[in-house]
C-alpha atoms as a PDB file:
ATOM      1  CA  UNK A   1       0.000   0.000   0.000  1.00  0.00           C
ATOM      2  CA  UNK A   2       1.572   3.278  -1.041  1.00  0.00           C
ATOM      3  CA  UNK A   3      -0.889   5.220   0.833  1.00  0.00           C
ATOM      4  CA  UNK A   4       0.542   6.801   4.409  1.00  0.00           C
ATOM      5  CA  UNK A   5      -2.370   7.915   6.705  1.00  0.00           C
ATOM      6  CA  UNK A   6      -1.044  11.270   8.722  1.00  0.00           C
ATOM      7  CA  UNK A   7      -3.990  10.812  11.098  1.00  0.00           C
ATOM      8  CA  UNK A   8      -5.644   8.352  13.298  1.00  0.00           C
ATOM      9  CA  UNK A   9      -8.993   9.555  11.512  1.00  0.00           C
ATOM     10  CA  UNK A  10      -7.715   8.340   7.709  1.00  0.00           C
ATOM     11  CA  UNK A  11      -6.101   4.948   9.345  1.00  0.00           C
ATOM     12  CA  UNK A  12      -8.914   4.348  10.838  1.00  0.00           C
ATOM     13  CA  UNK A  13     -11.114   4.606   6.860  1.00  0.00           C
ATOM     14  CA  UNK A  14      -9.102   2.350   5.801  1.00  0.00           C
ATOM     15  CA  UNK A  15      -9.825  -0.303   8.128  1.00  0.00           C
ATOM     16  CA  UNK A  16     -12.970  -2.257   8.258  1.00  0.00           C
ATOM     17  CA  UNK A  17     -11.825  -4.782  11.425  1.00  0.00           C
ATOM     18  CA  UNK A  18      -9.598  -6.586  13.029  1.00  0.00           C
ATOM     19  CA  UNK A  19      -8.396  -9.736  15.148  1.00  0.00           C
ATOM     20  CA  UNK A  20      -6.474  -8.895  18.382  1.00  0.00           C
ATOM     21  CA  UNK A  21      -5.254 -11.894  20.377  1.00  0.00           C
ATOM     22  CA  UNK A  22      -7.662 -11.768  23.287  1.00  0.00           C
ATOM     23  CA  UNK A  23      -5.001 -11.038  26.273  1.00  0.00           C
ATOM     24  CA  UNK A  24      -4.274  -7.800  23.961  1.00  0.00           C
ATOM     25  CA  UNK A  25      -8.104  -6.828  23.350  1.00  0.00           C
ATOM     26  CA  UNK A  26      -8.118  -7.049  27.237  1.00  0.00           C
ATOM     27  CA  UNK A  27      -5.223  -4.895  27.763  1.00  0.00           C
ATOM     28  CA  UNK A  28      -6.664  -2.650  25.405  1.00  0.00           C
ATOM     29  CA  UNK A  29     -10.532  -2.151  27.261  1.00  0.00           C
ATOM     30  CA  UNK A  30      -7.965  -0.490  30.331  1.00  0.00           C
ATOM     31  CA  UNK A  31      -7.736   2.578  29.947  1.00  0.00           C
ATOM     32  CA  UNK A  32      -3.836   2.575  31.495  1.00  0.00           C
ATOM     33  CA  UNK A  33      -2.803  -0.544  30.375  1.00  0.00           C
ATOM     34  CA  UNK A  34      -3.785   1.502  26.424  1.00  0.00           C
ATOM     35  CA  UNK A  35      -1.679   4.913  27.245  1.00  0.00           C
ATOM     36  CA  UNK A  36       1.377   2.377  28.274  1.00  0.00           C
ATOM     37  CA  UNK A  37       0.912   0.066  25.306  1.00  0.00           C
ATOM     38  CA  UNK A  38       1.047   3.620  23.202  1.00  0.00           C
ATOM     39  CA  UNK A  39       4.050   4.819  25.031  1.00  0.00           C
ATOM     40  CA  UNK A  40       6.102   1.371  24.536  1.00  0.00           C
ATOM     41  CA  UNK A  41       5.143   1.436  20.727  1.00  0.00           C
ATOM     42  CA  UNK A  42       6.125   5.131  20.127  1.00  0.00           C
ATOM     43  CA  UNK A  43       9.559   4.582  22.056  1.00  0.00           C
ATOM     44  CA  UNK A  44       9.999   1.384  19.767  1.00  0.00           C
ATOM     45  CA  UNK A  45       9.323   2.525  16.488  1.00  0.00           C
ATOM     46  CA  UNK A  46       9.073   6.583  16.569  1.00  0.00           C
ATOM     47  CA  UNK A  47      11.039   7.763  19.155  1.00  0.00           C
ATOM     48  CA  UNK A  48      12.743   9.977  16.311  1.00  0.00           C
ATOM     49  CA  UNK A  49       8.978  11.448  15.802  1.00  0.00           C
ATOM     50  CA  UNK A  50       7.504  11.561  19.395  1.00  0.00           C
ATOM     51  CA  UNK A  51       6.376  15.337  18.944  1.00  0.00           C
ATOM     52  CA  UNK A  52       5.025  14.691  15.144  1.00  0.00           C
ATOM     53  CA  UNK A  53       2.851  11.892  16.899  1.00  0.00           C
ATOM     54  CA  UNK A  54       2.156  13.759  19.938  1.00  0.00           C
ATOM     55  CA  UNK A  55       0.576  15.989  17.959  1.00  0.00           C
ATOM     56  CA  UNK A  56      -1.544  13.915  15.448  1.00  0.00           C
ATOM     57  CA  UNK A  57      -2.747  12.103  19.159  1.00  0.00           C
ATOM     58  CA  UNK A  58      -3.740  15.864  19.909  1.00  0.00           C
ATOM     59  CA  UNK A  59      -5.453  16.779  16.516  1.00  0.00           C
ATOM     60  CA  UNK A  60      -7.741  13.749  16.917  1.00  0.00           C
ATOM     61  CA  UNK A  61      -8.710  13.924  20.389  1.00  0.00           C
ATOM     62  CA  UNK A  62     -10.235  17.370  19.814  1.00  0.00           C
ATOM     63  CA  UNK A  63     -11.573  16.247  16.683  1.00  0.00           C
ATOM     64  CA  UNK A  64     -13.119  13.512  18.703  1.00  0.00           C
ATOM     65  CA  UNK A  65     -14.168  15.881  21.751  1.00  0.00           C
ATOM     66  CA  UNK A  66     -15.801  18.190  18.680  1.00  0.00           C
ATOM     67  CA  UNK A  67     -17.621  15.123  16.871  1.00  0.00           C
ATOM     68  CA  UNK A  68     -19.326  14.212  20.984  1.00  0.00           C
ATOM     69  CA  UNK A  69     -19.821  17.977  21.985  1.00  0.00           C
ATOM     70  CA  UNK A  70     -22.178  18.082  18.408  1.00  0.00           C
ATOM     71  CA  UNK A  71     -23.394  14.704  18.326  1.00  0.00           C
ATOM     72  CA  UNK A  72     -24.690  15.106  22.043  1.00  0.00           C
ATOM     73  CA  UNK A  73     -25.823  18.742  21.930  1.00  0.00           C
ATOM     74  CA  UNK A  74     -23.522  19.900  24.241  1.00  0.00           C
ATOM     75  CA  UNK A  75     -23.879  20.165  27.966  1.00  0.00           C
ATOM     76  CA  UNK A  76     -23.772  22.172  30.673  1.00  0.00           C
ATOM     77  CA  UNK A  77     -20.602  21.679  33.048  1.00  0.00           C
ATOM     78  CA  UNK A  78     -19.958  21.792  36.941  1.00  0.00           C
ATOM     79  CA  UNK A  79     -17.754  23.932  38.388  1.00  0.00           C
ATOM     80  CA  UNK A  80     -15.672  21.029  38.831  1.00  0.00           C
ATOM     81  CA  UNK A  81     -15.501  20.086  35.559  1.00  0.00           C
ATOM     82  CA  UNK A  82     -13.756  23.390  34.953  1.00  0.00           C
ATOM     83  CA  UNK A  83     -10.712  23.237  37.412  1.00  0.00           C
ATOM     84  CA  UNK A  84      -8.836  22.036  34.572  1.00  0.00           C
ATOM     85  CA  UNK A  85      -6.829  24.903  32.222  1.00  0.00           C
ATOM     86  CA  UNK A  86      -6.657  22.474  29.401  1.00  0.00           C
ATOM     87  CA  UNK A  87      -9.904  21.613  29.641  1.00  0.00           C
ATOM     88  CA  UNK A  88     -11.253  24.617  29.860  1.00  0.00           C
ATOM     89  CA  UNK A  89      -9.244  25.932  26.563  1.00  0.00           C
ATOM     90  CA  UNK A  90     -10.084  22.726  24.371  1.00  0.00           C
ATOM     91  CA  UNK A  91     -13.752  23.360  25.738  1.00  0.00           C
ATOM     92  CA  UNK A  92     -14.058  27.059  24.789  1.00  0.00           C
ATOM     93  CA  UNK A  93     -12.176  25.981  21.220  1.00  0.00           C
ATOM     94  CA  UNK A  94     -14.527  22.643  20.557  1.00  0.00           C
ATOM     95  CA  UNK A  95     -17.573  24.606  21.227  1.00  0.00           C
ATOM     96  CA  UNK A  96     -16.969  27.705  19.250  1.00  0.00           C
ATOM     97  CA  UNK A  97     -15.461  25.833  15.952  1.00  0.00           C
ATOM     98  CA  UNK A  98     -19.010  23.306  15.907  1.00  0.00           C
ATOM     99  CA  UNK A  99     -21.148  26.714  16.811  1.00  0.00           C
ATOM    100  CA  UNK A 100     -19.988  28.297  13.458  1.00  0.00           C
ATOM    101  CA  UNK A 101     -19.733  24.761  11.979  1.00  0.00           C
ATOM    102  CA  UNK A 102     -23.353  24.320  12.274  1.00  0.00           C
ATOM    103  CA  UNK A 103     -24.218  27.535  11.082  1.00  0.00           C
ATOM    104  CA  UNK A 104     -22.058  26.903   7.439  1.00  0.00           C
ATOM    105  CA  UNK A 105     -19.942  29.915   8.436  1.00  0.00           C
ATOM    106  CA  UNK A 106     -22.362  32.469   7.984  1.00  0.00           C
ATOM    107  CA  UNK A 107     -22.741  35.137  10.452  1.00  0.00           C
ATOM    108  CA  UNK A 108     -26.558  34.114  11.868  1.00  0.00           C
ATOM    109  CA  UNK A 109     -27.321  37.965  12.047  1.00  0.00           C
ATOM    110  CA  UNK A 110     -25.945  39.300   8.760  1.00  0.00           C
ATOM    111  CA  UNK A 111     -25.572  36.416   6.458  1.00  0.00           C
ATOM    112  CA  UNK A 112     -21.664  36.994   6.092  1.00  0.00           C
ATOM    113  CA  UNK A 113     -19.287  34.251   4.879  1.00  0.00           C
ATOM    114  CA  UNK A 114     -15.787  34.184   3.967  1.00  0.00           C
ATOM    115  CA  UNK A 115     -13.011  31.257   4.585  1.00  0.00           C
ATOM    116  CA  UNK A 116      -9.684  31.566   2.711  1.00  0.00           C
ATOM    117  CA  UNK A 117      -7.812  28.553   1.212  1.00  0.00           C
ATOM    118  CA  UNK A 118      -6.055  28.052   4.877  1.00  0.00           C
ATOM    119  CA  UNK A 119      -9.752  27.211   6.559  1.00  0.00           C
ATOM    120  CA  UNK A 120      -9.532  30.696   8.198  1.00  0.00           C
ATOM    121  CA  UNK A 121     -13.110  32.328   8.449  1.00  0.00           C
ATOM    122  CA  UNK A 122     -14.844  35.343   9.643  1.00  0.00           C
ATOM    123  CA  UNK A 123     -17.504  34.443  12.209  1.00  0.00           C
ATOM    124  CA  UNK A 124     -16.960  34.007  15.955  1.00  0.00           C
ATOM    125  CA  UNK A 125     -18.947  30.786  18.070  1.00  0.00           C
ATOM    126  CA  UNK A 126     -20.972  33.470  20.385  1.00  0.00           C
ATOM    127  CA  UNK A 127     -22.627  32.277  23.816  1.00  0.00           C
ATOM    128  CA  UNK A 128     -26.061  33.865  24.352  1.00  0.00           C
ATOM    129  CA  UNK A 129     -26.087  33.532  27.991  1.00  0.00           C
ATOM    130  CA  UNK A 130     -22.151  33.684  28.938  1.00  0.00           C
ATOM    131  CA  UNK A 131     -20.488  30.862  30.119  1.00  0.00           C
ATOM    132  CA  UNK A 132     -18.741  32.637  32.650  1.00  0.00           C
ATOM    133  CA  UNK A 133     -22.555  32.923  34.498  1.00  0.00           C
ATOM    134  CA  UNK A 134     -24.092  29.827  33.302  1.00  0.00           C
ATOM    135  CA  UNK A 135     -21.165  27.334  32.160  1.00  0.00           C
ATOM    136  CA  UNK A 136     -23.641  26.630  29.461  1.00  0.00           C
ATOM    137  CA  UNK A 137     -21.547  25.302  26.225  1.00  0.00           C
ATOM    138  CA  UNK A 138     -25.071  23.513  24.563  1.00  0.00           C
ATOM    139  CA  UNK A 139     -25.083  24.290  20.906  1.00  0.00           C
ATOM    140  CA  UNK A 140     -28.637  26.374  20.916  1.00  0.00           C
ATOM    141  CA  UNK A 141     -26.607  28.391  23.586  1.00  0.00           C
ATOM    142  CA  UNK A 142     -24.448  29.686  20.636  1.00  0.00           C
ATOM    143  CA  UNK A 143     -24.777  32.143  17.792  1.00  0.00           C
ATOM    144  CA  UNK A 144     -21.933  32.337  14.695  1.00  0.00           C
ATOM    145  CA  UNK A 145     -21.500  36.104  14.271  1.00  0.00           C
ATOM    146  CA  UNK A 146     -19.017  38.055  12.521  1.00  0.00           C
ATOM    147  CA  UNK A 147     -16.669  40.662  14.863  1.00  0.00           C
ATOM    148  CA  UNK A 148     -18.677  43.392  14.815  1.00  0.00           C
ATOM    149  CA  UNK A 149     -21.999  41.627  15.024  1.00  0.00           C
ATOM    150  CA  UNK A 150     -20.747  39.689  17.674  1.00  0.00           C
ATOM    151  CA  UNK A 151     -19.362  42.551  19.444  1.00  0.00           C
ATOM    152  CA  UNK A 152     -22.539  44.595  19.147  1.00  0.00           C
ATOM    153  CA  UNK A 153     -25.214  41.197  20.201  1.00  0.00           C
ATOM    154  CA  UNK A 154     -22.452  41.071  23.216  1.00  0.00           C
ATOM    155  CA  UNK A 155     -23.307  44.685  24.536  1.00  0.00           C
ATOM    156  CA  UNK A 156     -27.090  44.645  23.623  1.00  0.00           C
ATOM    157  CA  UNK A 157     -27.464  46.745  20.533  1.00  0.00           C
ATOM    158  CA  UNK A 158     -29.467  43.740  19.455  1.00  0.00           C
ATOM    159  CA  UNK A 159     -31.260  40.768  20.304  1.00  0.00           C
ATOM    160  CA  UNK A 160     -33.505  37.777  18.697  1.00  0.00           C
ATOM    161  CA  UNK A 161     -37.219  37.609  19.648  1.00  0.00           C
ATOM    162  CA  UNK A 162     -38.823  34.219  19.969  1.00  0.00           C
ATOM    163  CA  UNK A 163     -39.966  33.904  16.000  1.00  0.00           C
ATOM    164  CA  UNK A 164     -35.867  34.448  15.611  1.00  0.00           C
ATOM    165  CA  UNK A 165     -36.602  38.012  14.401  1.00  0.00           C
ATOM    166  CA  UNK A 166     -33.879  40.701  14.674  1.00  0.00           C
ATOM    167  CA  UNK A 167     -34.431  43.472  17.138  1.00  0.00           C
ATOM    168  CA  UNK A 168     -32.348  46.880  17.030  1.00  0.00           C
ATOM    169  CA  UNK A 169     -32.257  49.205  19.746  1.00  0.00           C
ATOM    170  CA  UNK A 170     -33.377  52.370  19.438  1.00  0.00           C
ATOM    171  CA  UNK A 171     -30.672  54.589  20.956  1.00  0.00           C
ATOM    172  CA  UNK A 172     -27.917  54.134  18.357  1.00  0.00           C
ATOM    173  CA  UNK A 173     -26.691  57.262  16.616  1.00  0.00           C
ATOM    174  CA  UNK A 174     -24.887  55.322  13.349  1.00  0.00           C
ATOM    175  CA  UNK A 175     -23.370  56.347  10.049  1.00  0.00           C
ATOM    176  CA  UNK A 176     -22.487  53.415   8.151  1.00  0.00           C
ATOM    177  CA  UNK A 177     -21.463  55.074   4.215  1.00  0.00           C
ATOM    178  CA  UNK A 178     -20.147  51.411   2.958  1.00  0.00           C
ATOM    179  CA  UNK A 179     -22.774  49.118   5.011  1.00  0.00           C
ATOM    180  CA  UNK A 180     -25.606  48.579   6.120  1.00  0.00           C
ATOM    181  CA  UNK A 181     -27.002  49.932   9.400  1.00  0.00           C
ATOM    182  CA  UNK A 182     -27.650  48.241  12.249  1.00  0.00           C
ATOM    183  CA  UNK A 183     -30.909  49.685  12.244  1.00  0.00           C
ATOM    184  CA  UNK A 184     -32.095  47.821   8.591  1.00  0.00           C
ATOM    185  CA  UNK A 185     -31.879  44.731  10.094  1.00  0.00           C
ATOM    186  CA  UNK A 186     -34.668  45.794  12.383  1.00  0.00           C
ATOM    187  CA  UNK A 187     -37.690  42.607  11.558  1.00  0.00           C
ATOM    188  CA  UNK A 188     -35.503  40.501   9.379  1.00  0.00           C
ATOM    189  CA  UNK A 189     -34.915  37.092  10.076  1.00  0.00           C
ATOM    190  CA  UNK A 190     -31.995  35.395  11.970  1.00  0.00           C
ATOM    191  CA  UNK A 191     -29.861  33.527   9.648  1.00  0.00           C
ATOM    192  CA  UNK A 192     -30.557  29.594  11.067  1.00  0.00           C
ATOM    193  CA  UNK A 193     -28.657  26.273  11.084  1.00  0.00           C
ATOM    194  CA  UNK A 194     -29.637  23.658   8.596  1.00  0.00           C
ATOM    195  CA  UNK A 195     -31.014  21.433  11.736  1.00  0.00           C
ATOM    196  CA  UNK A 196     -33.664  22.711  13.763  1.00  0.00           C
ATOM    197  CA  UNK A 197     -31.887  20.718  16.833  1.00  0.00           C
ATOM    198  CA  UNK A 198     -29.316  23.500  16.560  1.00  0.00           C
ATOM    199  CA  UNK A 199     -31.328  26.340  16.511  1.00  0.00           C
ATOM    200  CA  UNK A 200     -30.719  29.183  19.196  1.00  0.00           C
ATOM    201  CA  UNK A 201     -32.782  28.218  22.359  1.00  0.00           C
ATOM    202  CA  UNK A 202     -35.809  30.817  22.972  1.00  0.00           C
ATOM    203  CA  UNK A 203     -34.906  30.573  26.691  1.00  0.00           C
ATOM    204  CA  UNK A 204     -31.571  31.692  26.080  1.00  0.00           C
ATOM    205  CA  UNK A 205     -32.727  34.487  23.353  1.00  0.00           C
ATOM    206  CA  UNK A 206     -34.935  35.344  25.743  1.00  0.00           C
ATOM    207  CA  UNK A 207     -32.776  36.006  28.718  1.00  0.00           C
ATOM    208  CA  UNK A 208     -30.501  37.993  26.811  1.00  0.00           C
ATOM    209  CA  UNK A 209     -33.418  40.518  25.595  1.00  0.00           C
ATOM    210  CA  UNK A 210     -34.449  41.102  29.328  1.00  0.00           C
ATOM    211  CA  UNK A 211     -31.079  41.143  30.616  1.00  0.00           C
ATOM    212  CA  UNK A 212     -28.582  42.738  28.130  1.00  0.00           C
ATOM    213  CA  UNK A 213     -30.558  44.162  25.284  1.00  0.00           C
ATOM    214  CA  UNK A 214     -33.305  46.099  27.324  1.00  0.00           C
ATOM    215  CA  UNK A 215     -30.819  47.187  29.862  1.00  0.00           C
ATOM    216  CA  UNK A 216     -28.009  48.645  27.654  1.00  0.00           C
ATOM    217  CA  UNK A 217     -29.997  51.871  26.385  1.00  0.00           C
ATOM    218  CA  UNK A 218     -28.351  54.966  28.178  1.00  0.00           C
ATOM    219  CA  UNK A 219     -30.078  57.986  29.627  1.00  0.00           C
ATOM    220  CA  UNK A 220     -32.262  59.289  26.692  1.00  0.00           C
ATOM    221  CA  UNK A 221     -31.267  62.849  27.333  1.00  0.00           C
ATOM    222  CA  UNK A 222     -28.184  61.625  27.142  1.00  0.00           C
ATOM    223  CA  UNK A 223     -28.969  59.997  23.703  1.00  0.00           C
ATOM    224  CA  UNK A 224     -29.817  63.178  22.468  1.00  0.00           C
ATOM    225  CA  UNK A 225     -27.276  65.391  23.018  1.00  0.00           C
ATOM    226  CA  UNK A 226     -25.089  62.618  21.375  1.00  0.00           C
ATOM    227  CA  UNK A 227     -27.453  61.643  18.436  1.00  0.00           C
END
């Protein structure tokens, strides 16, 4: 076979089964006994390459952790779940890359996609209610918004009602010569995943109107004199 796999994702296409002598399949159901029998076969045969395979180990294992995170729906953690740094920076990373996944890309208030030919794209994996507060990394907790959108959604100059219509507020003194204002997106729709299991949670949407998009309008006098 002439073809090299770089991952344990294409090894494991081209495999359809195997036979294991049954002391090994044992060995292998133990979670220790697997990470030694790793270790012994990396020092054997790839001790020259121990960071190239360090890394493909690492590249999988989030891919894995992303493939569970959207299969399941995501989940809400403990606080003990979180007393991990690691953790907490593959968590953050999983749930934000299948956020935007789910939404193709597009920013879900503006329609807005661009990826160059390195996979780099434009839109940001948003929490509606912060994670900080509610440790809430579910996928209808999440919105894929472009910077600015998901700047603005962030400090309240808009929200999502519960028929996933676009609300603007009303305080916002904007001049926007290249773009289009805030305020036309007032009534449109939200741009949606393909799978209504994904969609942003109404609880969640509506949360953020009472909490952060009614309460971030200043003093109207204040408005005025700005405006």
């Amino acid at each position: 076979m002439s073809f090299k796999p770089k991952s344990l994702k294409s090894l494991k296409s081209l495999i359809l089964y195997a036979f294991l002598d049954q002391e090994l399949f044992l060995l292998l159901q133990d979670r220790i006994s697997r990470s030694a029998l790793i270790n012994v076969l990396v020092e054997t045969w790839f001790a020259h390459k121990k960071e190239q395979v360090n890394k493909l180990f690492q590249i999988d294992a989030f891919q894995e952790f992303q493939n569970t995170l959207k299969d399941s729906g995501g989940k809400v953690y403990t606080v003990e779940e979180l007393n991990s740094e690691d953790k907490v920076i593959v968590r953050d990373a999983a749930f934000r890359k299948v956020v935007v996944s789910v939404y193709n890309y597009h920013c879900a208030f503006c329609g807005l996609k661009i990826i160059t030919s390195l996979g780099q794209n434009i839109v940001d994996g948003a929490h509606i209610q912060p994670f900080a507060e509610f440790r809430d990394d579910r996928i209808d907790n999440g919105l894929s918004l472009c910077k600015n959108h998901h700047w603005a959604f962030d400090r309240g100059w808009f929200g999502v009602d519960e028929r996933y219509k676009i609300r603007i507020a009303q305080n916002l003194a904007e001049t926007a010569p290249n773009n289009r204002a805030l305020r036309e997106f007032e009534g449109e729709s939200l741009y949606l995943p393909n799978h209504e299991l994904y969609y942003p949670r109404i609880e969640a949407l509506q949360w953020h109107l009472e909490t952060v998009f009614q309460q971030a309008s200043p003093d109207e006098s204040l408005f005025d004199q700005i405006a």
